[in-house]
PDB file of N, CA and C in Angstrom:
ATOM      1  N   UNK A   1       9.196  -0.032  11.638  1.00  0.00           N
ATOM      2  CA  UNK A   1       8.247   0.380  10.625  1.00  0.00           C
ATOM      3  C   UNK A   1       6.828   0.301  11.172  1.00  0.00           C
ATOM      4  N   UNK A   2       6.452  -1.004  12.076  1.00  0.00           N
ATOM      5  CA  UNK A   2       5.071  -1.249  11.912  1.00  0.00           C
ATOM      6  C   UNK A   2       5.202  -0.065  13.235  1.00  0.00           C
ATOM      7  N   UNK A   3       6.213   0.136  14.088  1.00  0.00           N
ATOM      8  CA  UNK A   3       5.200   0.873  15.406  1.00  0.00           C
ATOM      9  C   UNK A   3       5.102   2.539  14.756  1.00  0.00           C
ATOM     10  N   UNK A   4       6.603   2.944  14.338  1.00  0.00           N
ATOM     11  CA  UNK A   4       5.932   4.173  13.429  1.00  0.00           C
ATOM     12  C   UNK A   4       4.636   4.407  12.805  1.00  0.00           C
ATOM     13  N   UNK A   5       4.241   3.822  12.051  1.00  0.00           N
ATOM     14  CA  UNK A   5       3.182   3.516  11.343  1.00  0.00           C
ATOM     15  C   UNK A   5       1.855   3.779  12.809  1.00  0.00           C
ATOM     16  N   UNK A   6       1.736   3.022  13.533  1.00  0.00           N
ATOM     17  CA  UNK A   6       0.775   2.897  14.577  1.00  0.00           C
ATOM     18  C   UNK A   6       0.804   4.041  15.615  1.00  0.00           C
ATOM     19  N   UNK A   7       2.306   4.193  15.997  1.00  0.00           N
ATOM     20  CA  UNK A   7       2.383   5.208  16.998  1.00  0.00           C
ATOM     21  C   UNK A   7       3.034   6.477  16.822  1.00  0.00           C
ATOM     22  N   UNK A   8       4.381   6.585  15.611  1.00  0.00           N
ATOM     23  CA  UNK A   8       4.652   7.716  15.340  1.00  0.00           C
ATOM     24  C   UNK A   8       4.012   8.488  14.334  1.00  0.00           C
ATOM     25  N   UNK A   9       3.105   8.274  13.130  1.00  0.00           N
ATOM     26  CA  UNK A   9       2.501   8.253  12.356  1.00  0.00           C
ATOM     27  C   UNK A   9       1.226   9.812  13.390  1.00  0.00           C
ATOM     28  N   UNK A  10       0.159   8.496  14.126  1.00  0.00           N
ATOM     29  CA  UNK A  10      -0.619   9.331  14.438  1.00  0.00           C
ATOM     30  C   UNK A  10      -0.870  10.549  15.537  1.00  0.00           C
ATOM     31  N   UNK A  11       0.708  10.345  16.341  1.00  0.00           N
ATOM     32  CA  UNK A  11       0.979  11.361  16.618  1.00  0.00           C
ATOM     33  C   UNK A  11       1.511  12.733  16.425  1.00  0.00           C
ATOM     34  N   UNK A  12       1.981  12.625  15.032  1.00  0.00           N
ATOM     35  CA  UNK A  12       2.316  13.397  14.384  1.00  0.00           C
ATOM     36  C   UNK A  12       1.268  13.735  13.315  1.00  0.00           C
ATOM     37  N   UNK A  13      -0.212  13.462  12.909  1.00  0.00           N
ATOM     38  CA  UNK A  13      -0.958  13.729  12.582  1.00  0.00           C
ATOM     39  C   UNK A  13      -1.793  14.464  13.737  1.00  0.00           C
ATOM     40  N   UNK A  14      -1.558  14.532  14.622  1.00  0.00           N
ATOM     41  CA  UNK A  14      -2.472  14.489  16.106  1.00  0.00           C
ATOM     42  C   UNK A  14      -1.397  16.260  16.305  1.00  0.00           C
ATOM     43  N   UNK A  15      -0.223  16.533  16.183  1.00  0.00           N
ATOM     44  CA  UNK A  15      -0.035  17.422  16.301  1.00  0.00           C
ATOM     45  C   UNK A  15       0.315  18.775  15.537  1.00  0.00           C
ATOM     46  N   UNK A  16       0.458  17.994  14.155  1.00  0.00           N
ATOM     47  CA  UNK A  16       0.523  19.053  12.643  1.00  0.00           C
ATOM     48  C   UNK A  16      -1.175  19.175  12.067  1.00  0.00           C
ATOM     49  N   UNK A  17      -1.621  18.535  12.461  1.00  0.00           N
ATOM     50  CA  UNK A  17      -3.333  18.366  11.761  1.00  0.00           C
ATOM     51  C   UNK A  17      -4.031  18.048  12.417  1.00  0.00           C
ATOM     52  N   UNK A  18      -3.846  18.014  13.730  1.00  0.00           N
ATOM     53  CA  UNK A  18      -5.217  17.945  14.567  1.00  0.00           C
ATOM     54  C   UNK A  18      -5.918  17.391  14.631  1.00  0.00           C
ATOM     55  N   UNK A  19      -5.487  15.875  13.927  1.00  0.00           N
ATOM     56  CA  UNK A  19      -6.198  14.943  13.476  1.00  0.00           C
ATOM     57  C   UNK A  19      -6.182  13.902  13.733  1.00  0.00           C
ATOM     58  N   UNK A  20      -5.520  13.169  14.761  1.00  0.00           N
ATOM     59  CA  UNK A  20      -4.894  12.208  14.914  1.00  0.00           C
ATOM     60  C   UNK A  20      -5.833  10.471  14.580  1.00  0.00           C
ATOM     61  N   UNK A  21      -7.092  10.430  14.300  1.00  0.00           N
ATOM     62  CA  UNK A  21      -7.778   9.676  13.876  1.00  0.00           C
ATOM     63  C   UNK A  21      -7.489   9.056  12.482  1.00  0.00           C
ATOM     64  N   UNK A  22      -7.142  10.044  11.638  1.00  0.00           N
ATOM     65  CA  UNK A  22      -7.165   9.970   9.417  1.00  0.00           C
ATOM     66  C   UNK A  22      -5.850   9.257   9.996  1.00  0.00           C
ATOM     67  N   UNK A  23      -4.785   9.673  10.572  1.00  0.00           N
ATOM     68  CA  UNK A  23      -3.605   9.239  10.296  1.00  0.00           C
ATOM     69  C   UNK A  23      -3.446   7.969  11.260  1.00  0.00           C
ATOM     70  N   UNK A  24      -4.022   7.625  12.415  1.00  0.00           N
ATOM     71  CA  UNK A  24      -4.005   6.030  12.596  1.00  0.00           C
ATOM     72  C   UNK A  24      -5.073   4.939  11.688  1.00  0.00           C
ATOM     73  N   UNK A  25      -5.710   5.616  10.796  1.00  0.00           N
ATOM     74  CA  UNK A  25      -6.207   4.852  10.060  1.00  0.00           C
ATOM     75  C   UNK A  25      -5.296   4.738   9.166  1.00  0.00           C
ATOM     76  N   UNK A  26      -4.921   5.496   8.680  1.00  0.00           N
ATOM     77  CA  UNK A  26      -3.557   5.682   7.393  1.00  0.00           C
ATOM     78  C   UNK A  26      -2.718   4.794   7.717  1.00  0.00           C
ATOM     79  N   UNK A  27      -2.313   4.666   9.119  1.00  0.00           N
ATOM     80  CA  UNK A  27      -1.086   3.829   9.616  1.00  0.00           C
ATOM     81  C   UNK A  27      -1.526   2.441   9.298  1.00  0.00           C
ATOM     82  N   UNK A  28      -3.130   1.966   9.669  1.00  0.00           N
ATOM     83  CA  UNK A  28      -3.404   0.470   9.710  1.00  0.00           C
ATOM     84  C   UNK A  28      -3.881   0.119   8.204  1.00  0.00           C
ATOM     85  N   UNK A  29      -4.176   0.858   7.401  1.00  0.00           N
ATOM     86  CA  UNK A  29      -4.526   0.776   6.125  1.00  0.00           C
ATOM     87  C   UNK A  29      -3.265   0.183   5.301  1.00  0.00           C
ATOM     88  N   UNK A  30      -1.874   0.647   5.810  1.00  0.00           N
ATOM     89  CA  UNK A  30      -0.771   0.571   4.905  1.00  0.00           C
ATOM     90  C   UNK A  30      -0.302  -0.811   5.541  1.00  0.00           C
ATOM     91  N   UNK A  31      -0.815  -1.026   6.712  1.00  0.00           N
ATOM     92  CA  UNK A  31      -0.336  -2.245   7.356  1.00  0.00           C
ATOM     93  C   UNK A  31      -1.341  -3.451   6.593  1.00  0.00           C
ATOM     94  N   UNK A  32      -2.684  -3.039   6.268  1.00  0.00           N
ATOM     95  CA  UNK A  32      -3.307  -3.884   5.983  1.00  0.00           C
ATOM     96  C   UNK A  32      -3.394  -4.525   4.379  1.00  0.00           C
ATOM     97  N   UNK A  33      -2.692  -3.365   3.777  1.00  0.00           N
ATOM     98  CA  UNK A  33      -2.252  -3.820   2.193  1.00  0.00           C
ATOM     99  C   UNK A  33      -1.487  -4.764   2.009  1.00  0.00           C
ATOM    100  N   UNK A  34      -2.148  -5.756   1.149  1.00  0.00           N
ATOM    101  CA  UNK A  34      -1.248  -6.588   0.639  1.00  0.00           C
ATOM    102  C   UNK A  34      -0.102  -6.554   0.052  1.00  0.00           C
ATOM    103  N   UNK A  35       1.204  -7.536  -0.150  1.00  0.00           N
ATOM    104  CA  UNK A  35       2.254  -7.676  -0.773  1.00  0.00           C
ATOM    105  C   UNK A  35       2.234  -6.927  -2.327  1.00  0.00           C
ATOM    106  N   UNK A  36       3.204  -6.655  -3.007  1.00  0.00           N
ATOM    107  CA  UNK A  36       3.071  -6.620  -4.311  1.00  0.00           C
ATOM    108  C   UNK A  36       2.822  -7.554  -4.943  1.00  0.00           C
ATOM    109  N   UNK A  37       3.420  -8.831  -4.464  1.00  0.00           N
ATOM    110  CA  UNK A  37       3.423 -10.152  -4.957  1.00  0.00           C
ATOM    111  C   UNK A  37       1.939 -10.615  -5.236  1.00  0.00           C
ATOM    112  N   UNK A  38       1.281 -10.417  -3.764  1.00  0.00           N
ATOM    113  CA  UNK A  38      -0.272 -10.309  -3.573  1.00  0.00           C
ATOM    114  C   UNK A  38      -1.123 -10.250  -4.925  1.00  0.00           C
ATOM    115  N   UNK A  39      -0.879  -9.297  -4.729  1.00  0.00           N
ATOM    116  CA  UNK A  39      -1.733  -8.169  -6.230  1.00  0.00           C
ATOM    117  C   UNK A  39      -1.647  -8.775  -7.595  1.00  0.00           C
ATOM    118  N   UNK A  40      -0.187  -8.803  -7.944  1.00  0.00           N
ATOM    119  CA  UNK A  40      -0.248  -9.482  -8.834  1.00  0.00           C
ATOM    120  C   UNK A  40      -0.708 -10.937  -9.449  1.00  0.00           C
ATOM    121  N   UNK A  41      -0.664 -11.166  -8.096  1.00  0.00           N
ATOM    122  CA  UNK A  41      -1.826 -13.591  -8.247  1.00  0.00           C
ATOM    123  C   UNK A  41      -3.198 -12.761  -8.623  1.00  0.00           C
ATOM    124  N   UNK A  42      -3.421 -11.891  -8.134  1.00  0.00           N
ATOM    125  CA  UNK A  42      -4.889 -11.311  -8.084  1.00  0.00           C
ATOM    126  C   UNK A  42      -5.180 -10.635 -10.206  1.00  0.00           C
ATOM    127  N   UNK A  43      -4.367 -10.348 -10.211  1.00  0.00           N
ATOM    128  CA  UNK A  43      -4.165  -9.653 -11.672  1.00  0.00           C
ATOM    129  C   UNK A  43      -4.402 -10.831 -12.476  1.00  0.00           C
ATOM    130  N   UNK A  44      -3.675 -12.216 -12.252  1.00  0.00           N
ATOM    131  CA  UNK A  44      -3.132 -13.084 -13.077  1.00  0.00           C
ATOM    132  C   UNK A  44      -4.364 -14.043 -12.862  1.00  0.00           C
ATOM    133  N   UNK A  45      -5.026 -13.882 -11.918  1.00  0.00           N
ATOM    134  CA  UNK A  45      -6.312 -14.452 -11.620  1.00  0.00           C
ATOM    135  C   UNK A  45      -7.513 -13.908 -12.337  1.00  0.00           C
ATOM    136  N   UNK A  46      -7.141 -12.763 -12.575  1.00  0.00           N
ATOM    137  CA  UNK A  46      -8.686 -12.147 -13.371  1.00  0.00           C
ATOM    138  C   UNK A  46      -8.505 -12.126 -14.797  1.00  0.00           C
ATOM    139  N   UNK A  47      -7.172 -12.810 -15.501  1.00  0.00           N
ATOM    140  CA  UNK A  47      -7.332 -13.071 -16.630  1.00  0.00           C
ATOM    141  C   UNK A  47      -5.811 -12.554 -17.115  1.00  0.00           C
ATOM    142  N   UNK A  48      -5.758 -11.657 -17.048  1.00  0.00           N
ATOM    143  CA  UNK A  48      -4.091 -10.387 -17.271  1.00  0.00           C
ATOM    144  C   UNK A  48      -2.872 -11.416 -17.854  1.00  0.00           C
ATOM    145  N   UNK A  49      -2.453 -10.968 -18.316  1.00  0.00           N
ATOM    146  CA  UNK A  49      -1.084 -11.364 -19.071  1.00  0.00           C
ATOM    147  C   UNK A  49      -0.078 -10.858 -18.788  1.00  0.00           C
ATOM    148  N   UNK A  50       1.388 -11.519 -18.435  1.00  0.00           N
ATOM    149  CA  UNK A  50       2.479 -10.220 -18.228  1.00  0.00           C
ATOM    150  C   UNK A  50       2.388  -9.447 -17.565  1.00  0.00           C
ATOM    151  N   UNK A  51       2.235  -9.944 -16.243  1.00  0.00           N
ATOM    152  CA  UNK A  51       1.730  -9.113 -15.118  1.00  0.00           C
ATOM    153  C   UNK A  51       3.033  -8.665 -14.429  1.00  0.00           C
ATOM    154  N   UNK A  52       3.618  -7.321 -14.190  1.00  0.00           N
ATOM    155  CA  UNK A  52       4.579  -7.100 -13.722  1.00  0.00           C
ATOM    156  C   UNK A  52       4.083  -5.646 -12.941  1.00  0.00           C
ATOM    157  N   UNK A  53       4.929  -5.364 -12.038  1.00  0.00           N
ATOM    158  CA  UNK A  53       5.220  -4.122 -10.984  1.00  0.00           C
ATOM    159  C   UNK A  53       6.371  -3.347 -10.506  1.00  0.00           C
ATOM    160  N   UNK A  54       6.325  -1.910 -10.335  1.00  0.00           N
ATOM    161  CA  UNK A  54       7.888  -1.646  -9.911  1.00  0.00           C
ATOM    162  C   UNK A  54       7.408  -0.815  -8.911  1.00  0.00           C
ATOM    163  N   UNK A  55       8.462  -1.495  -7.879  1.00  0.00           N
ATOM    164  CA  UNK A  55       8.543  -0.331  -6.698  1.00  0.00           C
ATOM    165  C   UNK A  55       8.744   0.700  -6.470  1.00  0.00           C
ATOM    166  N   UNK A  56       8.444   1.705  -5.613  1.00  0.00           N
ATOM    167  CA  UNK A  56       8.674   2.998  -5.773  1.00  0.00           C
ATOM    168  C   UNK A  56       8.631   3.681  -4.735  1.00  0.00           C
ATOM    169  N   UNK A  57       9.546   4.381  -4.072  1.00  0.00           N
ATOM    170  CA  UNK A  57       9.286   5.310  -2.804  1.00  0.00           C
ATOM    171  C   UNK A  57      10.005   4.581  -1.515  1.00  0.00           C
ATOM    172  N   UNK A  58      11.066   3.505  -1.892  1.00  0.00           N
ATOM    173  CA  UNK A  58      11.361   2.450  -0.957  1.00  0.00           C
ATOM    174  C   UNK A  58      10.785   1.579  -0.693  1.00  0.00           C
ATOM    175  N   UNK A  59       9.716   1.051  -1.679  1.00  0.00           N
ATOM    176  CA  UNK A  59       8.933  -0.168  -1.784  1.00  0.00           C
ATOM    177  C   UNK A  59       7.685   0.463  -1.222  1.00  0.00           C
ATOM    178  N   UNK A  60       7.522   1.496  -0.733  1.00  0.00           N
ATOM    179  CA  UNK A  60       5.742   1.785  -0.223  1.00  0.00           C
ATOM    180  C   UNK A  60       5.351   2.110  -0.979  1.00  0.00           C
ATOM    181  N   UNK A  61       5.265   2.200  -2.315  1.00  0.00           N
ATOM    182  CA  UNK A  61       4.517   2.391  -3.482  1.00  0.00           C
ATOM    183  C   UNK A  61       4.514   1.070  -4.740  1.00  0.00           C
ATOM    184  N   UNK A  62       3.837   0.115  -5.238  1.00  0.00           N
ATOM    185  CA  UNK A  62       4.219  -0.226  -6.303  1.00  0.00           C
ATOM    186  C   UNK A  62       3.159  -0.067  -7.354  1.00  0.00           C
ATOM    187  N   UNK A  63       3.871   0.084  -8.409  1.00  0.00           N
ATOM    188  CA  UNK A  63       2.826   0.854  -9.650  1.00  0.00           C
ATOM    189  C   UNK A  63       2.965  -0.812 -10.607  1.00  0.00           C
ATOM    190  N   UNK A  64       1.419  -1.512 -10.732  1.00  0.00           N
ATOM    191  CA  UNK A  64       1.118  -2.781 -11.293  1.00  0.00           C
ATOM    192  C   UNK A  64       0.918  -2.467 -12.580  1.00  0.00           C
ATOM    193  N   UNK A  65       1.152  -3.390 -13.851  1.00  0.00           N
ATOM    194  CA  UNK A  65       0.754  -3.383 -15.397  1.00  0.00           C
ATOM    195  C   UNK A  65       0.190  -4.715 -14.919  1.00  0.00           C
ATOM    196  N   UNK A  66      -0.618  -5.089 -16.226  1.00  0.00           N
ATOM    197  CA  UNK A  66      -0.723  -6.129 -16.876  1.00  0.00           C
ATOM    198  C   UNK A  66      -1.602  -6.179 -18.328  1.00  0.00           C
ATOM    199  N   UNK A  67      -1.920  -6.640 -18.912  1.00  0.00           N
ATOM    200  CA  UNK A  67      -2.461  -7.204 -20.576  1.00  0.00           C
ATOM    201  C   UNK A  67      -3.213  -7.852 -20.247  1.00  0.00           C
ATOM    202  N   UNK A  68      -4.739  -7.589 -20.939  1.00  0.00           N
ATOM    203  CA  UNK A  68      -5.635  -8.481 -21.187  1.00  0.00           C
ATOM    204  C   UNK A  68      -5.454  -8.710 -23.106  1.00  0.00           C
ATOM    205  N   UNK A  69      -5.052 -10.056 -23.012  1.00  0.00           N
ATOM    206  CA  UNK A  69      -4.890 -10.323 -24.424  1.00  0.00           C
ATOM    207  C   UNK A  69      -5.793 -11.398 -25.131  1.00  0.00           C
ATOM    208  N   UNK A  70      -6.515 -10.684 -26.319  1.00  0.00           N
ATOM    209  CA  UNK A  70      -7.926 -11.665 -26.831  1.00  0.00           C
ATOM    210  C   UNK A  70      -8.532 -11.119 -26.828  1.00  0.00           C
TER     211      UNK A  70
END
């Protein structure tokens, strides 16, 4: 996962888009995101209630709720 990300990633941005810069940033950006778990201490820290998340896309996506209640 992580060398895709680093090395297959921006070479394949480098030869469909000509771009190969956006997409090794893309690669270290996704590396540099926190856990889902992460996010959510962060939610539950700023006040939120019932803080829950579901994965999506094979876990590279998770879509966060939470409630501010009061």
């Amino acid at each position: 996962h992580r060398r895709y990300l680093l090395e297959g990633l921006p070479s394949i941005g480098a030869a469909l888009a000509d771009d190969e810069a956006s997409y090794r940033y893309l690669g270290e950006s996704i590396l540099a995101h926190p856990p889902a778990e992460e996010v959510a201490a962060w939610l539950r820290d700023a006040g939120l209630a019932e803080v829950s998340w579901l994965k999506l896309a094979g876990g590279i996506v998770a879509v966060h709720r939470g409630w501010k209640l009061g």
